[in-house]
Protein backbone atom coordinates (compact mmCIF):
# COMPACT_ATOMS: atom_id res chain seq x y z
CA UNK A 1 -44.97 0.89 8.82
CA UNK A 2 -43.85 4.43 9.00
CA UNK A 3 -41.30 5.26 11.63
CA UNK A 4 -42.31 8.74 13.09
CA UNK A 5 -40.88 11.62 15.33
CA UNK A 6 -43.47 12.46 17.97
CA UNK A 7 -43.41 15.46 19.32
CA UNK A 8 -45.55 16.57 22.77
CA UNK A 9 -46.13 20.28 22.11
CA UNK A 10 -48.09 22.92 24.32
CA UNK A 11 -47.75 27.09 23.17
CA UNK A 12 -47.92 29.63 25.78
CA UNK A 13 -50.25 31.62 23.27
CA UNK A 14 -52.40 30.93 20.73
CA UNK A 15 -52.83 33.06 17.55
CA UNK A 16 -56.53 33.60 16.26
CA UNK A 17 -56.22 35.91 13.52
CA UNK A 18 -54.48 38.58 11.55
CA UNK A 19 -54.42 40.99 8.86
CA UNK A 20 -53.27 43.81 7.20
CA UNK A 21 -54.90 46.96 7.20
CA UNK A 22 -54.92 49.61 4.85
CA UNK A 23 -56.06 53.25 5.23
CA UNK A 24 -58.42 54.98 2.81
CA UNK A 25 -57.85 58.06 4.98
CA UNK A 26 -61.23 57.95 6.65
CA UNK A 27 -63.03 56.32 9.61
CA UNK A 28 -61.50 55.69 13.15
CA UNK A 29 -60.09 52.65 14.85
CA UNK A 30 -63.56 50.88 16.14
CA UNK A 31 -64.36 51.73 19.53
CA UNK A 32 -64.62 48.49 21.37
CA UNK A 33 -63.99 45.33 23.66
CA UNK A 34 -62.75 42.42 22.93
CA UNK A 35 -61.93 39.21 24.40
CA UNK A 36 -57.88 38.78 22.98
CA UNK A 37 -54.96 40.37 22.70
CA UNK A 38 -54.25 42.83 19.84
CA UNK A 39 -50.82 42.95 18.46
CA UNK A 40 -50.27 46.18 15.94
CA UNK A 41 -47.76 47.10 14.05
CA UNK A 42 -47.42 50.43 12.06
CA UNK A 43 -45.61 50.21 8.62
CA UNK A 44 -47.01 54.10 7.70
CA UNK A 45 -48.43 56.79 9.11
CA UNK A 46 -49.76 57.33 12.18
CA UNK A 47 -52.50 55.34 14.06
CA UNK A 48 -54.00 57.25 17.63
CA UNK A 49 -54.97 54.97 19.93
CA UNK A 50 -56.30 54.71 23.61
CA UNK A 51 -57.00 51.73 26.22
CA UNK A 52 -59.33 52.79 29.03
CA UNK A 53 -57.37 56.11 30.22
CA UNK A 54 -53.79 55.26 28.50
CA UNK A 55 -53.18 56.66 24.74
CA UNK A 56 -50.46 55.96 22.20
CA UNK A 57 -49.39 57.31 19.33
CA UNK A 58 -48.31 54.95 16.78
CA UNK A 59 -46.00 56.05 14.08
CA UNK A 60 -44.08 54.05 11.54
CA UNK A 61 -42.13 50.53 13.16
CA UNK A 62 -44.24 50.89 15.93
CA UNK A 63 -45.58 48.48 17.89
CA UNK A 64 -48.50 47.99 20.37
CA UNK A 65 -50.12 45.18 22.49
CA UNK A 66 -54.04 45.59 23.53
CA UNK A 67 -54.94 44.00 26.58
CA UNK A 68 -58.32 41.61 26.59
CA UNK A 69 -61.60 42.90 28.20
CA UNK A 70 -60.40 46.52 28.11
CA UNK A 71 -61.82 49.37 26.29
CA UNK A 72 -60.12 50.86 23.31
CA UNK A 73 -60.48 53.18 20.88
CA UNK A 74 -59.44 55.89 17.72
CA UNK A 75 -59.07 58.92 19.40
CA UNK A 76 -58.18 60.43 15.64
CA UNK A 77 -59.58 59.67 12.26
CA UNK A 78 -56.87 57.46 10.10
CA UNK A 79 -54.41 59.67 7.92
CA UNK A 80 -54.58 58.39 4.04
CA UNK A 81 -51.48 56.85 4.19
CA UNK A 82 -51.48 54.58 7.58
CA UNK A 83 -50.89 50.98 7.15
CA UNK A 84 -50.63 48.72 10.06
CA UNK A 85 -50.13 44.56 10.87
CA UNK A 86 -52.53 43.40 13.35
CA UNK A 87 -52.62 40.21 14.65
CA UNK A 88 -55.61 38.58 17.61
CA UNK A 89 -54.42 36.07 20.07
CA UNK A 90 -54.84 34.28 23.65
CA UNK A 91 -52.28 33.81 26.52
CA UNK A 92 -52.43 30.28 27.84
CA UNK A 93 -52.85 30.14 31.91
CA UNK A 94 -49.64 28.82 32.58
CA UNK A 95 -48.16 31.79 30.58
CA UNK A 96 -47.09 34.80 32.54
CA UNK A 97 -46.12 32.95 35.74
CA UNK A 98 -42.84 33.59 37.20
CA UNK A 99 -40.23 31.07 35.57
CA UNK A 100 -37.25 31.60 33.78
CA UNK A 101 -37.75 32.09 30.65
CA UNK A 102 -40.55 33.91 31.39
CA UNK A 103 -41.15 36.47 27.77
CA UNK A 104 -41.01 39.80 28.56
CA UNK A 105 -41.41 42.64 26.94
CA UNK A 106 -42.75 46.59 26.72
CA UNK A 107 -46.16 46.73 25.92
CA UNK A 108 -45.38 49.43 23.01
CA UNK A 109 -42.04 50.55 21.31
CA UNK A 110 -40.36 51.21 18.48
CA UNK A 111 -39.04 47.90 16.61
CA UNK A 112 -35.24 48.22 15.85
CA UNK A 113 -35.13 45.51 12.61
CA UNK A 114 -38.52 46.52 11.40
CA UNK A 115 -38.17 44.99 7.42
CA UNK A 116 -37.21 41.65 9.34
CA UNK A 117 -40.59 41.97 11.38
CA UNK A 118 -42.56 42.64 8.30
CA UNK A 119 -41.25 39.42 6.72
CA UNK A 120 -42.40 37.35 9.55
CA UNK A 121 -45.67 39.04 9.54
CA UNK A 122 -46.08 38.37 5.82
CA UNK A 123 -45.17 34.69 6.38
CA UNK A 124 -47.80 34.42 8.91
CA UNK A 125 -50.25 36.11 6.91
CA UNK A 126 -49.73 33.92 4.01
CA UNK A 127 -49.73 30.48 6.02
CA UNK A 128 -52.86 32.05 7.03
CA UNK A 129 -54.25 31.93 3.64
CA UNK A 130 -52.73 28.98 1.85
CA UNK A 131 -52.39 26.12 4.75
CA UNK A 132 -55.10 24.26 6.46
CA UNK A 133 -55.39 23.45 10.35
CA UNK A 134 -53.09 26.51 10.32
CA UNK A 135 -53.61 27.20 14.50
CA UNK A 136 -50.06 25.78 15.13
CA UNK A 137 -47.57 27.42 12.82
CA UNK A 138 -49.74 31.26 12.85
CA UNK A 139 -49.28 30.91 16.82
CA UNK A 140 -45.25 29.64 16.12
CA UNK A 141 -45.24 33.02 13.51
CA UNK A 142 -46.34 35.25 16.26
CA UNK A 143 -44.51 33.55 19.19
CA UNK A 144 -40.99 34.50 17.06
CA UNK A 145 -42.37 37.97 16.43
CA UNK A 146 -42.85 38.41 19.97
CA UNK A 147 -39.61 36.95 20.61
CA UNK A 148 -37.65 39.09 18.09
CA UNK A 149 -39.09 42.76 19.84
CA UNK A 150 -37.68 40.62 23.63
CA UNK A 151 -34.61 40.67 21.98
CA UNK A 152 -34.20 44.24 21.07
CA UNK A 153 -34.93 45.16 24.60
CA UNK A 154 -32.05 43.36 26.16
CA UNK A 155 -29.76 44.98 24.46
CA UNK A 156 -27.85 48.49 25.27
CA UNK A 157 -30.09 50.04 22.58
CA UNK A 158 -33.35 49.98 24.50
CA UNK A 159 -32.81 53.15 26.24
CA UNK A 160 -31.90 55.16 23.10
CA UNK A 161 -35.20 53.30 21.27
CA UNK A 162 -37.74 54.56 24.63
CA UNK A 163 -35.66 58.45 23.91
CA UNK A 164 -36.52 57.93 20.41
CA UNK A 165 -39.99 57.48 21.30
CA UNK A 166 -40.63 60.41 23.65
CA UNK A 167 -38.26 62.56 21.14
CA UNK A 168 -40.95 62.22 18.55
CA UNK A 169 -43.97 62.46 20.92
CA UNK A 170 -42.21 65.26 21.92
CA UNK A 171 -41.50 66.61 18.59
CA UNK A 172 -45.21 66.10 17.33
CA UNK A 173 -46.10 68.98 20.05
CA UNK A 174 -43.16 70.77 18.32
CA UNK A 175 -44.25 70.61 15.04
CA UNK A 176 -48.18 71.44 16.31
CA UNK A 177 -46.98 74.92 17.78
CA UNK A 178 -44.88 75.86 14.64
CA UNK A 179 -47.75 75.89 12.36
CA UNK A 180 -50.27 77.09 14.48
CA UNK A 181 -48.55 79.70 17.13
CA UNK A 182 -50.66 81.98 16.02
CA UNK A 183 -54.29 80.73 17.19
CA UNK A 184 -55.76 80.21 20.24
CA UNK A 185 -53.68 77.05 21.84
CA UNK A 186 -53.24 75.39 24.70
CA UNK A 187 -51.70 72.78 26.26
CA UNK A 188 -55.12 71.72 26.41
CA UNK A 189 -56.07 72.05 23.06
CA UNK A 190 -52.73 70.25 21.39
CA UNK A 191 -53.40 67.59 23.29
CA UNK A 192 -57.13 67.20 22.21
CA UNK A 193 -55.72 67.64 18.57
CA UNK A 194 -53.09 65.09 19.42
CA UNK A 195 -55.33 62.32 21.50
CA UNK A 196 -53.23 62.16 24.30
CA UNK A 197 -53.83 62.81 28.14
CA UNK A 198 -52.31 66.36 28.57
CA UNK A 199 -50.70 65.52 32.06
CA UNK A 200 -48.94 62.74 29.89
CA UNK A 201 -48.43 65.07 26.82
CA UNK A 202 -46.56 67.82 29.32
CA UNK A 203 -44.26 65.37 31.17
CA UNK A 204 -43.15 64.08 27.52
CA UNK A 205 -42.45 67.51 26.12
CA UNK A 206 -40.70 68.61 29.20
CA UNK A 207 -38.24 65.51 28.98
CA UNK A 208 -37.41 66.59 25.41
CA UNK A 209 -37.12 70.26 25.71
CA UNK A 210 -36.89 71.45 29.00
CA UNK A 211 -39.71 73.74 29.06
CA UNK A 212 -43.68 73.53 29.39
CA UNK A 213 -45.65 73.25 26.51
CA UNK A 214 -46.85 76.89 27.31
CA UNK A 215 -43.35 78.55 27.72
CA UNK A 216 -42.81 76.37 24.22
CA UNK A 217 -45.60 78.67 22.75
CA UNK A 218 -44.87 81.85 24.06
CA UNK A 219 -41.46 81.10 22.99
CA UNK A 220 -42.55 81.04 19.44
CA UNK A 221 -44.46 83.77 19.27
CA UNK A 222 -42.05 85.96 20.68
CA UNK A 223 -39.56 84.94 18.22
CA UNK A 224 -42.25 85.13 15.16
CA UNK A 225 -42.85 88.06 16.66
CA UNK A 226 -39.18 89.62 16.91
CA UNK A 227 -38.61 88.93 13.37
CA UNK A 228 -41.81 90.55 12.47
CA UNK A 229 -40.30 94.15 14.46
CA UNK A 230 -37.08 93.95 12.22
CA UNK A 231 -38.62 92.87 8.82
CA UNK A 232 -41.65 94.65 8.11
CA UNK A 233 -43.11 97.71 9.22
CA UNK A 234 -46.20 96.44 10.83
CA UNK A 235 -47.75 97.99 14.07
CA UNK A 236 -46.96 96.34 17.52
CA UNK A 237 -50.64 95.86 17.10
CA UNK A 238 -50.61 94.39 13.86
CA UNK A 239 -48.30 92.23 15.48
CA UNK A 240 -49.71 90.84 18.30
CA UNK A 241 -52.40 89.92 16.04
CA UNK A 242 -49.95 88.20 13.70
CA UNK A 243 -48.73 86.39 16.07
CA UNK A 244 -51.02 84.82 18.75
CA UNK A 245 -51.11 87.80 21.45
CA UNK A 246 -54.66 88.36 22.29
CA UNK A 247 -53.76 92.15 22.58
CA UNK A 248 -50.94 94.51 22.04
CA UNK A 249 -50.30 95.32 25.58
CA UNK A 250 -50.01 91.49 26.68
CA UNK A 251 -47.09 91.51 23.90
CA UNK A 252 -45.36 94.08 25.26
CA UNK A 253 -45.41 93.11 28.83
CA UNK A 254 -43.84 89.38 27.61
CA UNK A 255 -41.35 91.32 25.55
CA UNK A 256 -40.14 93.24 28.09
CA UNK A 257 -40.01 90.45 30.52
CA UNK A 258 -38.34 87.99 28.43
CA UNK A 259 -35.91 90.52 26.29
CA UNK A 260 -35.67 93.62 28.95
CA UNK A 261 -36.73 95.97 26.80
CA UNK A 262 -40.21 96.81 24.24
CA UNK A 263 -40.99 95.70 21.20
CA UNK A 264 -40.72 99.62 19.63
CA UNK A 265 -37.10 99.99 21.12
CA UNK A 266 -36.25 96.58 20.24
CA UNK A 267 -37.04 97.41 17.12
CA UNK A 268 -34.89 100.64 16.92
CA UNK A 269 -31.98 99.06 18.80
CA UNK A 270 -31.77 95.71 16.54
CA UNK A 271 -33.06 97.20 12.93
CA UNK A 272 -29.81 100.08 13.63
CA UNK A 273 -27.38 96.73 14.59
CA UNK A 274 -29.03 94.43 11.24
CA UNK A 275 -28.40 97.32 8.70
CA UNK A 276 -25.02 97.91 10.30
CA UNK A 277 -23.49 94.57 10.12
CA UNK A 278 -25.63 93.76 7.10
């Protein structure tokens, strides 16, 4: 007769499903509800998501939790390279009650030992594959995932990991006005082009850089537009144009407000200084 360990066991969560998904570079995240958790995790590229009236922006070793019976959705199409964990699950009752070692974390971050995380998301992806009755050790697989992000967050890093992610919210906006300064934008419009909320899209940039999105804009078309005066010999007009200024006179009037003087004696002032000290 065999002499056994027995072993009562109860999970706080139970893990349904997983996979990993692989972009093609077309097609949106389905727009849906469900009736489980969602646990992603972004490996490459960026994945826009919203919940009911919250949106994220997912880049690489990022991480997101979907809540059950709540709305969500692509708000833009998947880029060619995005590649991204997901994993469905349930919360027991008993789970998310006030004890002590009650597991908490952020709902979405940035993952500070992301190869680590891959490896456990592989393992539970392959015991999902090769191993029958395979309910206990998937939900064990995700239970030490979650566990592993808790940890992160108790450390002194977890404010510079939250700066990190704002930073390159922030920095997307950035990167959106530098190559397009020169259209017709908006706060408005970036953050349609983005997928975010653009209350939520202002208070981000404004952390970052100290300025509004708009006073970001103007900022860089006045200085497109300064370089413009000293290095070529294009009209003021010509330059508006060039650079965003729905007329010649609106240029002027935020040139002399913001540098005290106008763009043609800027221009004479600053082209004598650059040849001098040249």
């Amino acid at each position: 007769m065999l002499d056994l360990f027995r072993l009562n066991y109860a999970l706080p969560l139970e893990a349904i499903n997983g996979g990993l998904f692989l972009s093609r570079g077309t097609g949106k995240h389905p727009d849906r509800i469900i009736d489980s958790y969602e646990f992603i995790f972004v490996t490459s590229g960026e994945l826009h998501i919203q919940e009911e009236h919250q949106p994220f922006a997912l880049l690489s070793n990022h991480y997101l939790i979907l809540y059950p019976e709540k709305r969500h959705w692509g708000t833009s199409p998947f880029t060619p390279n995005l590649s991204f964990y997901w994993i469905h699950f349930r919360v027991g009752e008993a789970f998310g009650e006030e004890k002590p070692n009650l597991l908490q974390i952020p709902r979405y971050g940035k993952v500070e030992r992301p190869e680590f995380l891959k490896e456990l998301l592989r393992r539970f992806l392959d015991v999902q594959e090769v191993t029958s009755n395979t309910t206990l050790l998937r939900s064990l697989f995700l239970l030490t995932i979650l566990c592993e992000i808790k940890d992160q967050f108790e450390n002194p890093e977890h404010d510079r990991l939250v700066a990190t992610s704002t930073e390159t919210l922030a920095n997307l906006v950035e990167q959106y006005i530098r190559t397009h300064f020169h259209e017709k934008i908006s706060t408005s419009t970036i953050a349609r082009k983005l997928g975010y909320n653009p209350d939520y899209l202002e208070r981000r940039y404004k952390e970052t850089f100290s300025r509004t999105i708009s006073e970001g804009i103007q900022e860089r078309r006045l200085r497109h537009a300064s370089n413009l005066l000293l290095e070529s010999n294009m009209t003021v007009k010509e330059i508006a144009l060039r650079c965003g200024f729905r007329d010649c006179s609106l240029l002027r009037r935020t040139f002399k407000q913001k540098k005290g003087v106008t763009p043609s004696l800027y221009r004479r002032l600053r082209g004598r200084i650059h040849v001098n000290t040249a």
